[in-house]
N, C-alpha and C. Protein backbone atom coordinates (compact mmCIF):
# COMPACT_ATOMS: atom_id res chain seq x y z
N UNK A 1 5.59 27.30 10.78
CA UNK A 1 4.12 27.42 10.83
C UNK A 1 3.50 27.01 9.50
N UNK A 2 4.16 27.46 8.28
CA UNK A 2 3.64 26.94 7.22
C UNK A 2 3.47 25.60 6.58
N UNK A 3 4.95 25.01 7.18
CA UNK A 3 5.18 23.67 6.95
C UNK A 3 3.96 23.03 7.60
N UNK A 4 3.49 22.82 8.97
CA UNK A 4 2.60 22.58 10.01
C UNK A 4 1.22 22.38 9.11
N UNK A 5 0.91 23.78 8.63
CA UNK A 5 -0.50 23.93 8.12
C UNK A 5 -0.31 23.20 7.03
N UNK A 6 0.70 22.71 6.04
CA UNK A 6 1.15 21.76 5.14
C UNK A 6 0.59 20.65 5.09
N UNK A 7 1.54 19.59 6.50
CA UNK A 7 1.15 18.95 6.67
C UNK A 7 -0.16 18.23 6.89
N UNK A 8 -0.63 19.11 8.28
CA UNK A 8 -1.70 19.11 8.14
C UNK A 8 -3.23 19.15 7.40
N UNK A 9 -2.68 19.89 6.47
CA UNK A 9 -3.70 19.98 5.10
C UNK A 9 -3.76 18.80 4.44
N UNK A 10 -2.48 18.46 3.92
CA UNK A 10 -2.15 17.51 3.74
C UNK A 10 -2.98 15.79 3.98
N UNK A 11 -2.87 16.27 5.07
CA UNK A 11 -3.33 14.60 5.98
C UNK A 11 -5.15 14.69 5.75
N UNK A 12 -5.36 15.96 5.96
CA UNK A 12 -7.03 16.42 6.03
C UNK A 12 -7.21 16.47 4.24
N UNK A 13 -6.81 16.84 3.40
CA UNK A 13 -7.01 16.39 2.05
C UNK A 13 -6.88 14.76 1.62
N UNK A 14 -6.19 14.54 1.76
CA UNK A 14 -5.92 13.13 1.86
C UNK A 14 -7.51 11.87 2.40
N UNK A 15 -7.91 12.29 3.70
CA UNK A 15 -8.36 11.90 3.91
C UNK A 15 -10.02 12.25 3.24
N UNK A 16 -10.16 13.47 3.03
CA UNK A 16 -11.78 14.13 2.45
C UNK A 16 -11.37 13.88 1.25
N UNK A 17 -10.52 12.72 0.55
CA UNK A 17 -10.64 12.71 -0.98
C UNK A 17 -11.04 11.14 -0.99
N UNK A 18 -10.56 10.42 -0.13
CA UNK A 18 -11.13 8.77 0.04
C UNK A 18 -12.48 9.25 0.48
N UNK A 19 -12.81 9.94 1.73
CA UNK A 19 -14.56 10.19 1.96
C UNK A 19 -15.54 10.57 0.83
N UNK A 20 -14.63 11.16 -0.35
CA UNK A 20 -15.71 11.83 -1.13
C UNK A 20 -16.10 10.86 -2.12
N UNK A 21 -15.43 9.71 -2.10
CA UNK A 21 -15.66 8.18 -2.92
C UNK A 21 -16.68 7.65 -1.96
N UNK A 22 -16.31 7.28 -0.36
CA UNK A 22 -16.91 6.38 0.25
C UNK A 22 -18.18 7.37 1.21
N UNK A 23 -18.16 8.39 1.19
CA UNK A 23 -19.15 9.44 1.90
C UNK A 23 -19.01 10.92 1.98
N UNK A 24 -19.47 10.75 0.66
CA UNK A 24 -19.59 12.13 0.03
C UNK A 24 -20.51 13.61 1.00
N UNK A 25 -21.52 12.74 1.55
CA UNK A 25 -22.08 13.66 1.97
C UNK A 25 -22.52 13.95 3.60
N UNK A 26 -21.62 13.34 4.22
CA UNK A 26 -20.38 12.94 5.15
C UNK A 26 -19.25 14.02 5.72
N UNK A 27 -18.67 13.87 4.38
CA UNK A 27 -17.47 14.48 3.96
C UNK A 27 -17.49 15.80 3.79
N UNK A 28 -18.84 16.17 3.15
CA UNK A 28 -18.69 17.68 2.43
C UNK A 28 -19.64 18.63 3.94
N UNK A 29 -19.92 17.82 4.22
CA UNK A 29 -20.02 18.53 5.84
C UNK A 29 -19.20 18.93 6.45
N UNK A 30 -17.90 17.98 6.83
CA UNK A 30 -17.21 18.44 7.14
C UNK A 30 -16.32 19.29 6.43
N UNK A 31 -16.48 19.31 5.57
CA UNK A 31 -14.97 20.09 4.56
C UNK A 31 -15.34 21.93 4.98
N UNK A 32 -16.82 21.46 4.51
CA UNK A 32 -17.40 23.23 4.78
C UNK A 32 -17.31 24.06 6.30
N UNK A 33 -17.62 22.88 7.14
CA UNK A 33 -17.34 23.06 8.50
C UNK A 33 -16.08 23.49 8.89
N UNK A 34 -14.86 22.77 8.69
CA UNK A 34 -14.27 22.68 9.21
C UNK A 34 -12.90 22.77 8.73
N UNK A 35 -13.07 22.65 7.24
CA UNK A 35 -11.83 23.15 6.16
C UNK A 35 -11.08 23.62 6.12
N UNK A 36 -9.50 24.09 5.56
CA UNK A 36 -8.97 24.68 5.41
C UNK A 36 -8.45 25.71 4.32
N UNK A 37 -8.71 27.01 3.58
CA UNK A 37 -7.99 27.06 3.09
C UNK A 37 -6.44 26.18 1.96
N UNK A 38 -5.84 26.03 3.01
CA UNK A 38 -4.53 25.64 2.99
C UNK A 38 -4.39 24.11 2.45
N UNK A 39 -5.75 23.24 2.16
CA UNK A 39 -6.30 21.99 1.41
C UNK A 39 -6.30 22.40 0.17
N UNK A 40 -7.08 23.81 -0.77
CA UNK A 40 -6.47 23.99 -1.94
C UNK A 40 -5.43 24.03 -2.45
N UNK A 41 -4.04 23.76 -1.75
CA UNK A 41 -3.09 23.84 -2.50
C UNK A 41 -2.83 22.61 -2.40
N UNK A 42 -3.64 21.73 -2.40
CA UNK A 42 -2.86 19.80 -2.92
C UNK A 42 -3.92 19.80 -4.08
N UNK A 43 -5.18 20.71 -3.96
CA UNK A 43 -6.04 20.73 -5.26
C UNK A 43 -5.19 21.31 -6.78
N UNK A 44 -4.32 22.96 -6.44
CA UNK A 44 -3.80 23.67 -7.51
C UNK A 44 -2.78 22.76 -7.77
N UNK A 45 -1.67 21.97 -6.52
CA UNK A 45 -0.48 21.06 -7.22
C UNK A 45 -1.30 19.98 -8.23
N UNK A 46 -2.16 19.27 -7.87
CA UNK A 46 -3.24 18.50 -8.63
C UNK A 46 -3.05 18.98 -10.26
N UNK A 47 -3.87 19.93 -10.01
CA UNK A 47 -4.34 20.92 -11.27
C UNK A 47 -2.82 21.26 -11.86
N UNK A 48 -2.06 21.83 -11.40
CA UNK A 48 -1.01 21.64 -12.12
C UNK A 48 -0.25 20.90 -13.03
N UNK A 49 0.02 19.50 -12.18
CA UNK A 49 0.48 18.45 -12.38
C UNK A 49 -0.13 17.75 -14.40
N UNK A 50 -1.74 18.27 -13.78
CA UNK A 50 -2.29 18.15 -15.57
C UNK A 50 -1.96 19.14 -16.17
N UNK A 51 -1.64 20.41 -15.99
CA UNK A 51 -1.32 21.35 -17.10
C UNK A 51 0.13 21.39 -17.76
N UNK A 52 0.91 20.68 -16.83
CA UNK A 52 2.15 19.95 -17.28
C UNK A 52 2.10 19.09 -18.20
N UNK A 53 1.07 18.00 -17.71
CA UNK A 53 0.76 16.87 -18.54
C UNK A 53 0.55 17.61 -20.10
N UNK A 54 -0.15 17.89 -20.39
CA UNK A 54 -0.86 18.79 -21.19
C UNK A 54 -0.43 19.44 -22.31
N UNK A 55 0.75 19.96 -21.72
CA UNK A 55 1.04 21.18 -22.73
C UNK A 55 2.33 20.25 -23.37
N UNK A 56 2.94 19.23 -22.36
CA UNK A 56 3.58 18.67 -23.47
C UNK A 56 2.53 17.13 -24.44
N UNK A 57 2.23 17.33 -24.04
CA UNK A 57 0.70 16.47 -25.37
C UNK A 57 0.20 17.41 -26.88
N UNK A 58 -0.20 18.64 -25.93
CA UNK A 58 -0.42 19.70 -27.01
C UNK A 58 0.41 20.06 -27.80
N UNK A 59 2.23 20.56 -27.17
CA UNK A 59 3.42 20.94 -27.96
C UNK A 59 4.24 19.84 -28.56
N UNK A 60 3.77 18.71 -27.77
CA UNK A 60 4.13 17.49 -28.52
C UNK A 60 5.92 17.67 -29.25
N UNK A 61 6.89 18.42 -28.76
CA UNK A 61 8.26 18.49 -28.52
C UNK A 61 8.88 19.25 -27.08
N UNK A 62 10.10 18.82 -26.59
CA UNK A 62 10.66 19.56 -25.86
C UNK A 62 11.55 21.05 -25.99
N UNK A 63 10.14 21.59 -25.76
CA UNK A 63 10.64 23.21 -26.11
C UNK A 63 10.52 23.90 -24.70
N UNK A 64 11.14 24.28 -23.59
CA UNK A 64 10.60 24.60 -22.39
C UNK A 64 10.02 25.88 -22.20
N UNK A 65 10.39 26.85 -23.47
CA UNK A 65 9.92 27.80 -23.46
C UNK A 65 8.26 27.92 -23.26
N UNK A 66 7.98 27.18 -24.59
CA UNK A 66 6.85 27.01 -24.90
C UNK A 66 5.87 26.06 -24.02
N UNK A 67 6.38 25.33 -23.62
CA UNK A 67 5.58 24.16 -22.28
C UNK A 67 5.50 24.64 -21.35
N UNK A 68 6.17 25.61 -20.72
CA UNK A 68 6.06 26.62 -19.40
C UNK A 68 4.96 28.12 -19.77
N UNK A 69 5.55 27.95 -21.23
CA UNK A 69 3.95 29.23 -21.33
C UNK A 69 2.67 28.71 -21.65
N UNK A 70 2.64 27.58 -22.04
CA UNK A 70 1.38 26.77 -22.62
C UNK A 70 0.72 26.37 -20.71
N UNK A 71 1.71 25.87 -19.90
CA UNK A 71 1.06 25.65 -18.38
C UNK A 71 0.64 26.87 -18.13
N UNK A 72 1.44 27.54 -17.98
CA UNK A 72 1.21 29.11 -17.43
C UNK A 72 -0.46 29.62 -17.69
N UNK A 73 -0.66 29.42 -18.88
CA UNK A 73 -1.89 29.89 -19.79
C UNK A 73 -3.18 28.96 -19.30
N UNK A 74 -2.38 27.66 -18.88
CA UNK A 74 -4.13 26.71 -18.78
C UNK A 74 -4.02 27.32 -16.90
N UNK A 75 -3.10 27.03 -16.67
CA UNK A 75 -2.99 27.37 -14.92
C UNK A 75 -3.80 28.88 -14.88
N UNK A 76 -3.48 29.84 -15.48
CA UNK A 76 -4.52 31.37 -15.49
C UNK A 76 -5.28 31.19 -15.78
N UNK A 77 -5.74 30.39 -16.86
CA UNK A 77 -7.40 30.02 -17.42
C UNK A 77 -7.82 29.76 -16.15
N UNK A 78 -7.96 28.73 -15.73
CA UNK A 78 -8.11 27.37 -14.80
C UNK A 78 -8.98 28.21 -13.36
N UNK A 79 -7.82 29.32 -12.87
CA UNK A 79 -7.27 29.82 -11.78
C UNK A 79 -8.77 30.96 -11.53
N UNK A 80 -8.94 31.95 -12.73
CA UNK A 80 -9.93 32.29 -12.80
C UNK A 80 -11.26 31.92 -13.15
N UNK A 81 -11.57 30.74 -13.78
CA UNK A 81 -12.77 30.27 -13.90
C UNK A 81 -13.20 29.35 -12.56
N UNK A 82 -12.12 29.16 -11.89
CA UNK A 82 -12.15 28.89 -10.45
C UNK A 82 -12.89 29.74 -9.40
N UNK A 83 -12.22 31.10 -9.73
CA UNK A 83 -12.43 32.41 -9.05
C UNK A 83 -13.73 32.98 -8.99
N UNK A 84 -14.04 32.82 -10.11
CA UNK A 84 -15.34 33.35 -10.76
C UNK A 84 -16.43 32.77 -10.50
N UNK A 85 -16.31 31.52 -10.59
CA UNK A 85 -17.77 30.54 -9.93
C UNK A 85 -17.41 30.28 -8.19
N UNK A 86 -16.62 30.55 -7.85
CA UNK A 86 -16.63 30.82 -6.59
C UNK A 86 -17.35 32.33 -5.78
N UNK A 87 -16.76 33.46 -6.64
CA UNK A 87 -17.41 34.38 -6.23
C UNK A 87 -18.93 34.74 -6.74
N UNK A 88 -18.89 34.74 -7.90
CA UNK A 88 -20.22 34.40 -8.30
C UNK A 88 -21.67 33.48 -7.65
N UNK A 89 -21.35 32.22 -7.35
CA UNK A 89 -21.61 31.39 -6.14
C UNK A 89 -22.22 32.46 -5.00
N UNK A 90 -20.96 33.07 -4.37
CA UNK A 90 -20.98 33.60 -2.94
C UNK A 90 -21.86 34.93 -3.38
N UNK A 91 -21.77 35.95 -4.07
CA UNK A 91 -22.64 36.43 -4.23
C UNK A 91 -24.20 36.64 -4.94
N UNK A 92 -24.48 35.59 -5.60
CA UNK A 92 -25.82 35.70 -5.81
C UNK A 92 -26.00 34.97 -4.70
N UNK A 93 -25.27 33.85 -3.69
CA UNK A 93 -25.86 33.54 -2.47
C UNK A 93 -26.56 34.73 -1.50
N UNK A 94 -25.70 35.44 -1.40
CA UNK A 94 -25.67 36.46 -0.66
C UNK A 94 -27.17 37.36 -0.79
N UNK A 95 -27.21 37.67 -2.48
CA UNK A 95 -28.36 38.10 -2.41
C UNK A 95 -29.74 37.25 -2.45
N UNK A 96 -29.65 35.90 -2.06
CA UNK A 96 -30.61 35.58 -1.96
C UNK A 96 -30.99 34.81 -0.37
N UNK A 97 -30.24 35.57 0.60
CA UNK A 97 -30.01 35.25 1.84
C UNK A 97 -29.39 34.10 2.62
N UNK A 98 -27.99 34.38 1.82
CA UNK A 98 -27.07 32.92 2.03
C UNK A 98 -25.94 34.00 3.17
N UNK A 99 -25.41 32.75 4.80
CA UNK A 99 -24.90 33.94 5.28
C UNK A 99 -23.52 33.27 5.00
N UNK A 100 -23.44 32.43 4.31
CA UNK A 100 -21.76 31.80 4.27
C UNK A 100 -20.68 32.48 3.72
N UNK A 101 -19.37 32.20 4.09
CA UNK A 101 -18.23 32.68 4.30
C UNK A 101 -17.72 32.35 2.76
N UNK A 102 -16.93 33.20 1.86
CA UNK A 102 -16.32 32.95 0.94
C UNK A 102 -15.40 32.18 0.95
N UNK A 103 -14.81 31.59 2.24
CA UNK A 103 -14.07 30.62 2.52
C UNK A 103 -14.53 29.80 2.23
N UNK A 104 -15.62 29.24 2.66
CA UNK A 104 -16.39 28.09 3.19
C UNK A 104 -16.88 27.42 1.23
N UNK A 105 -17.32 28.36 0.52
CA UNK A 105 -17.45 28.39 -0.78
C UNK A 105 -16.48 27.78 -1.54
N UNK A 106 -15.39 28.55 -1.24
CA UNK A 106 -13.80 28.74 -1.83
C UNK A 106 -13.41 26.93 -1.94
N UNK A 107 -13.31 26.90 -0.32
CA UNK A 107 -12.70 24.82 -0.27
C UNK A 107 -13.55 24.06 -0.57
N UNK A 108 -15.07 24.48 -0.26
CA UNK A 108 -15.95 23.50 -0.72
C UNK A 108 -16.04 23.09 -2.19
N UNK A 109 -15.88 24.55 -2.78
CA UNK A 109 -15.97 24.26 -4.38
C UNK A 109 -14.27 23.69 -5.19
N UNK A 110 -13.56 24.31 -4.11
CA UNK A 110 -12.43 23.72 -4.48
C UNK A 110 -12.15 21.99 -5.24
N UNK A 111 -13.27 21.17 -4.01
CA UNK A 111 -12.90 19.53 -4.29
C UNK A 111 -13.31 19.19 -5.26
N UNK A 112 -14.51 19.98 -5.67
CA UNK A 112 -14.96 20.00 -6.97
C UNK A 112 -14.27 19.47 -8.25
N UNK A 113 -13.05 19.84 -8.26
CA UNK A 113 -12.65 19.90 -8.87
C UNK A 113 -11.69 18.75 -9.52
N UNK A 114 -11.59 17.61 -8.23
CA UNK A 114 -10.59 16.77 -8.47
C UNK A 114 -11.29 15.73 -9.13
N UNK A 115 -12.90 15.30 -9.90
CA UNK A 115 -13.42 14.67 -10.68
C UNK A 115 -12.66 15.45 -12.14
N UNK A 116 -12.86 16.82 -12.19
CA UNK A 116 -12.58 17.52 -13.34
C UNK A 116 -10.77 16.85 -13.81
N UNK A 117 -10.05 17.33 -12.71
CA UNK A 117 -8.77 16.74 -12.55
C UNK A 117 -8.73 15.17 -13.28
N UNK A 118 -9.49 14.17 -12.73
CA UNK A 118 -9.06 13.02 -13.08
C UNK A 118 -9.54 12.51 -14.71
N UNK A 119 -11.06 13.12 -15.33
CA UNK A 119 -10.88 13.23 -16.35
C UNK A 119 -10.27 13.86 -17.38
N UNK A 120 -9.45 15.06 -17.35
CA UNK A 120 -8.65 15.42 -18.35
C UNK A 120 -7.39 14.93 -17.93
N UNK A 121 -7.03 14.01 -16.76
CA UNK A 121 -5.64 12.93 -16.92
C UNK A 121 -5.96 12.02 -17.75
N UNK A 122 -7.62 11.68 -17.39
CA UNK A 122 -7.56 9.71 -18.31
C UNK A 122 -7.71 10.38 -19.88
N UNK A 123 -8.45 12.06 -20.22
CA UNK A 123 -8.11 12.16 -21.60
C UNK A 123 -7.07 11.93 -21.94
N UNK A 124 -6.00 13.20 -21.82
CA UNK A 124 -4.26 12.67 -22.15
C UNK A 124 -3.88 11.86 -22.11
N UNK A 125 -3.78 10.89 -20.82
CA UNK A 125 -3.36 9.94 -21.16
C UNK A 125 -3.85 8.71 -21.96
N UNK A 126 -4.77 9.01 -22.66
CA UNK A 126 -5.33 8.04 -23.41
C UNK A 126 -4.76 8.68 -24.66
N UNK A 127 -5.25 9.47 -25.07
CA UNK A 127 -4.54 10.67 -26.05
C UNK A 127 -2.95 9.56 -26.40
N UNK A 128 -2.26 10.11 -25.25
CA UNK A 128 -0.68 9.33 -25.50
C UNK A 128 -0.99 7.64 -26.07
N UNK A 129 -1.28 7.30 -25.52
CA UNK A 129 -1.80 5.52 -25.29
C UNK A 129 -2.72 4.81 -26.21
N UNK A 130 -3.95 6.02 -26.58
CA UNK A 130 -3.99 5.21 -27.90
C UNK A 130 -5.09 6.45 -28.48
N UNK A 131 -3.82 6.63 -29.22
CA UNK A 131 -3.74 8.17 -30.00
C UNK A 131 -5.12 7.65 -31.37
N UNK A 132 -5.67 9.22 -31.52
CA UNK A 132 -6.68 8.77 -32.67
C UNK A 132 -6.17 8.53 -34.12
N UNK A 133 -6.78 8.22 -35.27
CA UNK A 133 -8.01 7.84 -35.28
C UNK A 133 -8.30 6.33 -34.34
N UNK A 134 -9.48 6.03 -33.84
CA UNK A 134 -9.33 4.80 -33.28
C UNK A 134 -10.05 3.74 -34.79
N UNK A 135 -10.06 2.64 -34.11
CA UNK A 135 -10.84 1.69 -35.41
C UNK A 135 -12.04 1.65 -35.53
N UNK A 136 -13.10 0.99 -35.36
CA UNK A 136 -14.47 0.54 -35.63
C UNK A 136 -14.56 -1.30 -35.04
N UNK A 137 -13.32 -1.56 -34.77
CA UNK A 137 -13.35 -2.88 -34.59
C UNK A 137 -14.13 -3.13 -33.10
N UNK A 138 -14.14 -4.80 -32.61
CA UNK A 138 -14.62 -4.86 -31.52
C UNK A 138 -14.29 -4.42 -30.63
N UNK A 139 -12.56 -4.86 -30.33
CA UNK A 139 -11.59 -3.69 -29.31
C UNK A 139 -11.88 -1.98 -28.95
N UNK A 140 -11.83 -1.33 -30.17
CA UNK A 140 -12.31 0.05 -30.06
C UNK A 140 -13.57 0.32 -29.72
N UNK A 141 -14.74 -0.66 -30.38
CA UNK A 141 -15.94 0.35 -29.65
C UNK A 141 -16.15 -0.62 -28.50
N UNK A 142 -15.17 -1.15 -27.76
CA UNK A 142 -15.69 -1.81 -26.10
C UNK A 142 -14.36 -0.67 -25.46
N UNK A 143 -13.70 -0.24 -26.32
CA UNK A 143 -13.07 0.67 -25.57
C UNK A 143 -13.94 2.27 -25.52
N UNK A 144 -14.57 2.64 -26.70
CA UNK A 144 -15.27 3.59 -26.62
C UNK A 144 -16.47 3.53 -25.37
N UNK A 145 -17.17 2.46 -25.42
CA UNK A 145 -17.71 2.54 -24.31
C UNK A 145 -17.62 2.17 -23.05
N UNK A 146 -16.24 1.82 -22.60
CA UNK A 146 -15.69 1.95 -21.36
C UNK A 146 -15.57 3.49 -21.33
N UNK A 147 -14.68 4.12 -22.22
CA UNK A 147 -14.38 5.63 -21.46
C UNK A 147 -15.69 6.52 -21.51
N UNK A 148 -17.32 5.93 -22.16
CA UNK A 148 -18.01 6.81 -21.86
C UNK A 148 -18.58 6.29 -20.15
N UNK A 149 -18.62 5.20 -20.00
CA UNK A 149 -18.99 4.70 -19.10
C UNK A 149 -18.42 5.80 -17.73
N UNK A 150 -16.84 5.66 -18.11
CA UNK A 150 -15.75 6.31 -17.30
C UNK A 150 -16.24 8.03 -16.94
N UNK A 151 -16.59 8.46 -18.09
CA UNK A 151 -16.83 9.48 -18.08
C UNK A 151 -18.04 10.07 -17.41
N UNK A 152 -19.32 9.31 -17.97
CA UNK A 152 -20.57 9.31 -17.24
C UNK A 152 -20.20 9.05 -15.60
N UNK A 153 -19.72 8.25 -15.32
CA UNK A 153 -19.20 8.05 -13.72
C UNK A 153 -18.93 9.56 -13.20
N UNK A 154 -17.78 9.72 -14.15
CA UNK A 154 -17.04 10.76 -13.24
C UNK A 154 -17.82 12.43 -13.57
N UNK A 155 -18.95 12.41 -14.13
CA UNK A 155 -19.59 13.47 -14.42
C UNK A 155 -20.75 13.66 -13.60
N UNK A 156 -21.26 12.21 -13.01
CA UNK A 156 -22.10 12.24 -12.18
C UNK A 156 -21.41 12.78 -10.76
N UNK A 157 -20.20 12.13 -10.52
CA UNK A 157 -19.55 12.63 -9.14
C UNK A 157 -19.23 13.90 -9.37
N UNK A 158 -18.77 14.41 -10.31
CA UNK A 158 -18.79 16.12 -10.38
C UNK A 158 -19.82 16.54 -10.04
N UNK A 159 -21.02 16.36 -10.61
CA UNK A 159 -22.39 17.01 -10.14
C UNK A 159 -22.93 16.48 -8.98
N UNK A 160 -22.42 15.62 -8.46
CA UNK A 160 -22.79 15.71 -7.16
C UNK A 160 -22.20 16.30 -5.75
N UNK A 161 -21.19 16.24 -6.28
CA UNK A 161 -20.01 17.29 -5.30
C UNK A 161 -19.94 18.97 -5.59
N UNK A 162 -20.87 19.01 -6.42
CA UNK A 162 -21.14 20.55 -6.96
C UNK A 162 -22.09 20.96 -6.39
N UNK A 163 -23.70 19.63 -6.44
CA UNK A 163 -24.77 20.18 -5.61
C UNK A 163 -24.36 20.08 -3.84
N UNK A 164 -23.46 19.38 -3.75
CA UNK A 164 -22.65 19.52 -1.94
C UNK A 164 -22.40 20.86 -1.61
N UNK A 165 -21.71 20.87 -2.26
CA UNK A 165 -20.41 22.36 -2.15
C UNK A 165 -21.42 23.33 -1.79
N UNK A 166 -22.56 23.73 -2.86
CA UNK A 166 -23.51 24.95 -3.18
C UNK A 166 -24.81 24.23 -1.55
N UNK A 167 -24.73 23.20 -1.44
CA UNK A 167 -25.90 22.63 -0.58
C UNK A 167 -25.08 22.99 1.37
N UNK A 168 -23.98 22.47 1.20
CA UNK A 168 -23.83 22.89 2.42
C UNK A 168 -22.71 24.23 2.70
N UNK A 169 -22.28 24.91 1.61
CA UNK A 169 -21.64 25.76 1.68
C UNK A 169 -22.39 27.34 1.82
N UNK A 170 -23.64 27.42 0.73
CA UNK A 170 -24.78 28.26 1.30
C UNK A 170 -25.69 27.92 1.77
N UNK A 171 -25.70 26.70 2.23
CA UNK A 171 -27.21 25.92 3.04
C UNK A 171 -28.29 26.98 2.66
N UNK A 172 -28.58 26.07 1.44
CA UNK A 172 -29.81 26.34 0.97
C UNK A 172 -30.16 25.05 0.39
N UNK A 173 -31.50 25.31 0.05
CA UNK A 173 -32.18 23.77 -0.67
C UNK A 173 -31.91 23.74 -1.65
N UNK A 174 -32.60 22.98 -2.50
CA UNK A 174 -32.74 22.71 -3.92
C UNK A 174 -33.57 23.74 -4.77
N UNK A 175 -34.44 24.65 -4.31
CA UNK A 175 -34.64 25.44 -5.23
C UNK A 175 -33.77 26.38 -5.47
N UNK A 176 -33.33 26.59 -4.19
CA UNK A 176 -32.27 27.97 -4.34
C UNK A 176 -31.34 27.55 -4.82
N UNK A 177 -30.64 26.18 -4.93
CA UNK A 177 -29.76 26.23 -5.07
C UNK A 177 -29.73 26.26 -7.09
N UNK A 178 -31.22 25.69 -7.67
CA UNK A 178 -30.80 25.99 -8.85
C UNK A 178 -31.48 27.32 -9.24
N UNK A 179 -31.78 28.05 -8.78
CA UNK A 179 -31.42 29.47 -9.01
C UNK A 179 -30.05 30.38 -9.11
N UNK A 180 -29.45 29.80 -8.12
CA UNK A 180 -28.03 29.96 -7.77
C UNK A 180 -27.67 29.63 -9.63
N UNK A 181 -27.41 28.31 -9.66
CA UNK A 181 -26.68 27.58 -11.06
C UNK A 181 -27.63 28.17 -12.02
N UNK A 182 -28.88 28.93 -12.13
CA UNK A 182 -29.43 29.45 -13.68
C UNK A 182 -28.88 30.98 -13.47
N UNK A 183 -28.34 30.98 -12.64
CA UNK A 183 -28.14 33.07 -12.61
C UNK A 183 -26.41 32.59 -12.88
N UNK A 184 -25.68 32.04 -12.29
CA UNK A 184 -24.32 31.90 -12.11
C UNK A 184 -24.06 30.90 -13.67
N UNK A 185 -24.64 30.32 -14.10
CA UNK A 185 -24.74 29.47 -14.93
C UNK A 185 -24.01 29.73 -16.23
N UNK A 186 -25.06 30.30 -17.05
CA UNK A 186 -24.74 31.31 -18.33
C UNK A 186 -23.72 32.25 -18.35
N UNK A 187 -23.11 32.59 -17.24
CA UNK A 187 -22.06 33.71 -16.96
C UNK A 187 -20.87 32.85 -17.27
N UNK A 188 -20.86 31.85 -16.43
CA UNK A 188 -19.67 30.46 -16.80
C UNK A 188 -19.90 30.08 -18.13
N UNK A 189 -21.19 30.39 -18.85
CA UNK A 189 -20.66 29.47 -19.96
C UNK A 189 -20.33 30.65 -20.89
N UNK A 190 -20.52 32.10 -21.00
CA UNK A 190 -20.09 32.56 -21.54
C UNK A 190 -18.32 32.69 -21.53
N UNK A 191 -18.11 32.70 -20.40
CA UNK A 191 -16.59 33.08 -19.89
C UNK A 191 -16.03 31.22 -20.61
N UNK A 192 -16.66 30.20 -20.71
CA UNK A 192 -16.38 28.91 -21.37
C UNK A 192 -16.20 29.13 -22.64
N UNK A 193 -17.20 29.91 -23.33
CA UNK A 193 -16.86 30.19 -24.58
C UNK A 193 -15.87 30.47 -25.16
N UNK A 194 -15.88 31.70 -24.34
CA UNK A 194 -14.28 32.47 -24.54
C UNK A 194 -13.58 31.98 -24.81
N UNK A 195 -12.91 31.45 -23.30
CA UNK A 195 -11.60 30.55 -23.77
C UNK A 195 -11.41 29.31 -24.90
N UNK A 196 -12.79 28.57 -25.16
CA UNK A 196 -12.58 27.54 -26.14
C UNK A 196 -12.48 28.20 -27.67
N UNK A 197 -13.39 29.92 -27.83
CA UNK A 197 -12.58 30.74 -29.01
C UNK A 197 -11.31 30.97 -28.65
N UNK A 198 -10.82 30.88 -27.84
CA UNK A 198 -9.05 31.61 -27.45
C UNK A 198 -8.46 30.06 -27.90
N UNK A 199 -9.16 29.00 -28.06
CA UNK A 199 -8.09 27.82 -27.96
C UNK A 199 -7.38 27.72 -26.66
N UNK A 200 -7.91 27.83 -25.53
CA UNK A 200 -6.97 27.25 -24.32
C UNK A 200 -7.92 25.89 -23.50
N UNK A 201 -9.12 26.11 -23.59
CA UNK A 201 -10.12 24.79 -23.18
C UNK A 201 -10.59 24.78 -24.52
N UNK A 202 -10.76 23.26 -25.08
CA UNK A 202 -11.98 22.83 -26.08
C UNK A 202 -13.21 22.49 -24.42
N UNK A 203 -12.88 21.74 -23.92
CA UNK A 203 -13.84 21.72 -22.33
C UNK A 203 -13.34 22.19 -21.71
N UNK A 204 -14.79 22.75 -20.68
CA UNK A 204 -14.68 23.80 -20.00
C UNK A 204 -13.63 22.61 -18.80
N UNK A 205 -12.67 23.80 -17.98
CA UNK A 205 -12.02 22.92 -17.08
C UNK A 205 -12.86 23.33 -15.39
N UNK A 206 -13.90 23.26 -15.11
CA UNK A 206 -14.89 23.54 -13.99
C UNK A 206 -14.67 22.65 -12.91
């Protein structure tokens, strides 16, 4: 049975991750509709996969001790700032007459996440590839402004798969919904703070 819902997730992630390039808002209809649960876990292997990346960038030797506690640490960070704007989300929805399912919240905000995912891969791996300081030459600043370019891209598709998630997950409009993000808002960025004083995000991983 588990394998089944696997697969299946599987095939249904797969496919709502090409829609959310080619019809985002399409896509996030259905995800909220009709979602699974059981689709966040190709999101957490995702998310994983970079905290692997990661910690050997950060520890920069093979120590497994230390690379399994350095994942461990961004994976708990990660896991609860996940948690938190999810529930947070669902309940100031709630009190402002949202009747949706913490599920429905949960996967929607889940996909969210795989813009977040793909920019802290192209950091590291740029990191590895062409480690700082960079130059001043022509090469470097047409490379600097490719990765802001890159970045601006992929910051816009975050925020737009954020106003999805919150748009059809508590179907509400646009005012509510940035009421939602000024009450839920500041709470994330305090809990952002935190961890970037703890040294486990310099950016928030949202």
């Amino acid at each position: 049975m588990m394998v089944d819902n696997l697969l299946v997730s599987g095939v249904s992630f797969g496919r709502n991750t090409i829609g959310l390039v080619l019809r985002p808002y399409e896509t996030y209809r259905r995800i909220v509709d009709r979602g699974s649960a059981w689709e966040l876990v190709y999101v957490g292997v995702l998310a994983m996969l970079y905290f692997s990346l990661a910690s050997v960038v950060k520890v920069a030797a093979f120590r497994p001790f230390l690379l399994t506690k350095q994942a461990v640490v961004l994976g708990a960070a990660a896991s609860f700032t996940y948690l938190l704007v999810v529930w947070m989300s669902w309940y100031v929805g709630q009190r402002l007459g949202s009747k949706a399912t913490f599920k429905s919240i949960a996967v929607g905000w889940g996909y969210t996440i795989i813009p977040t995912v793909c920019w802290f891969f192209m950091t590291s791996m740029l990191y590895v590839l062409l480690p700082p300081p960079r130059t001043t030459s022509a090469a470097g600043i047409a490379f600097s402004v490719l990765f802001l370019i890159v970045s601006a891209t992929l910051f816009f598709w975050k925020l737009t798969l954020g106003y999805l998630a919150l748009r059809f997950g508590l179907k509400f409009d646009l005012a509510k919904i940035l009421t939602v993000v000024g009450i839920v808002g500041p709470i994330v960025g305090i809990w952002s703070w935190g961890l970037y004083r703890l040294g486990i995000f310099k950016v928030p991983f949202l």
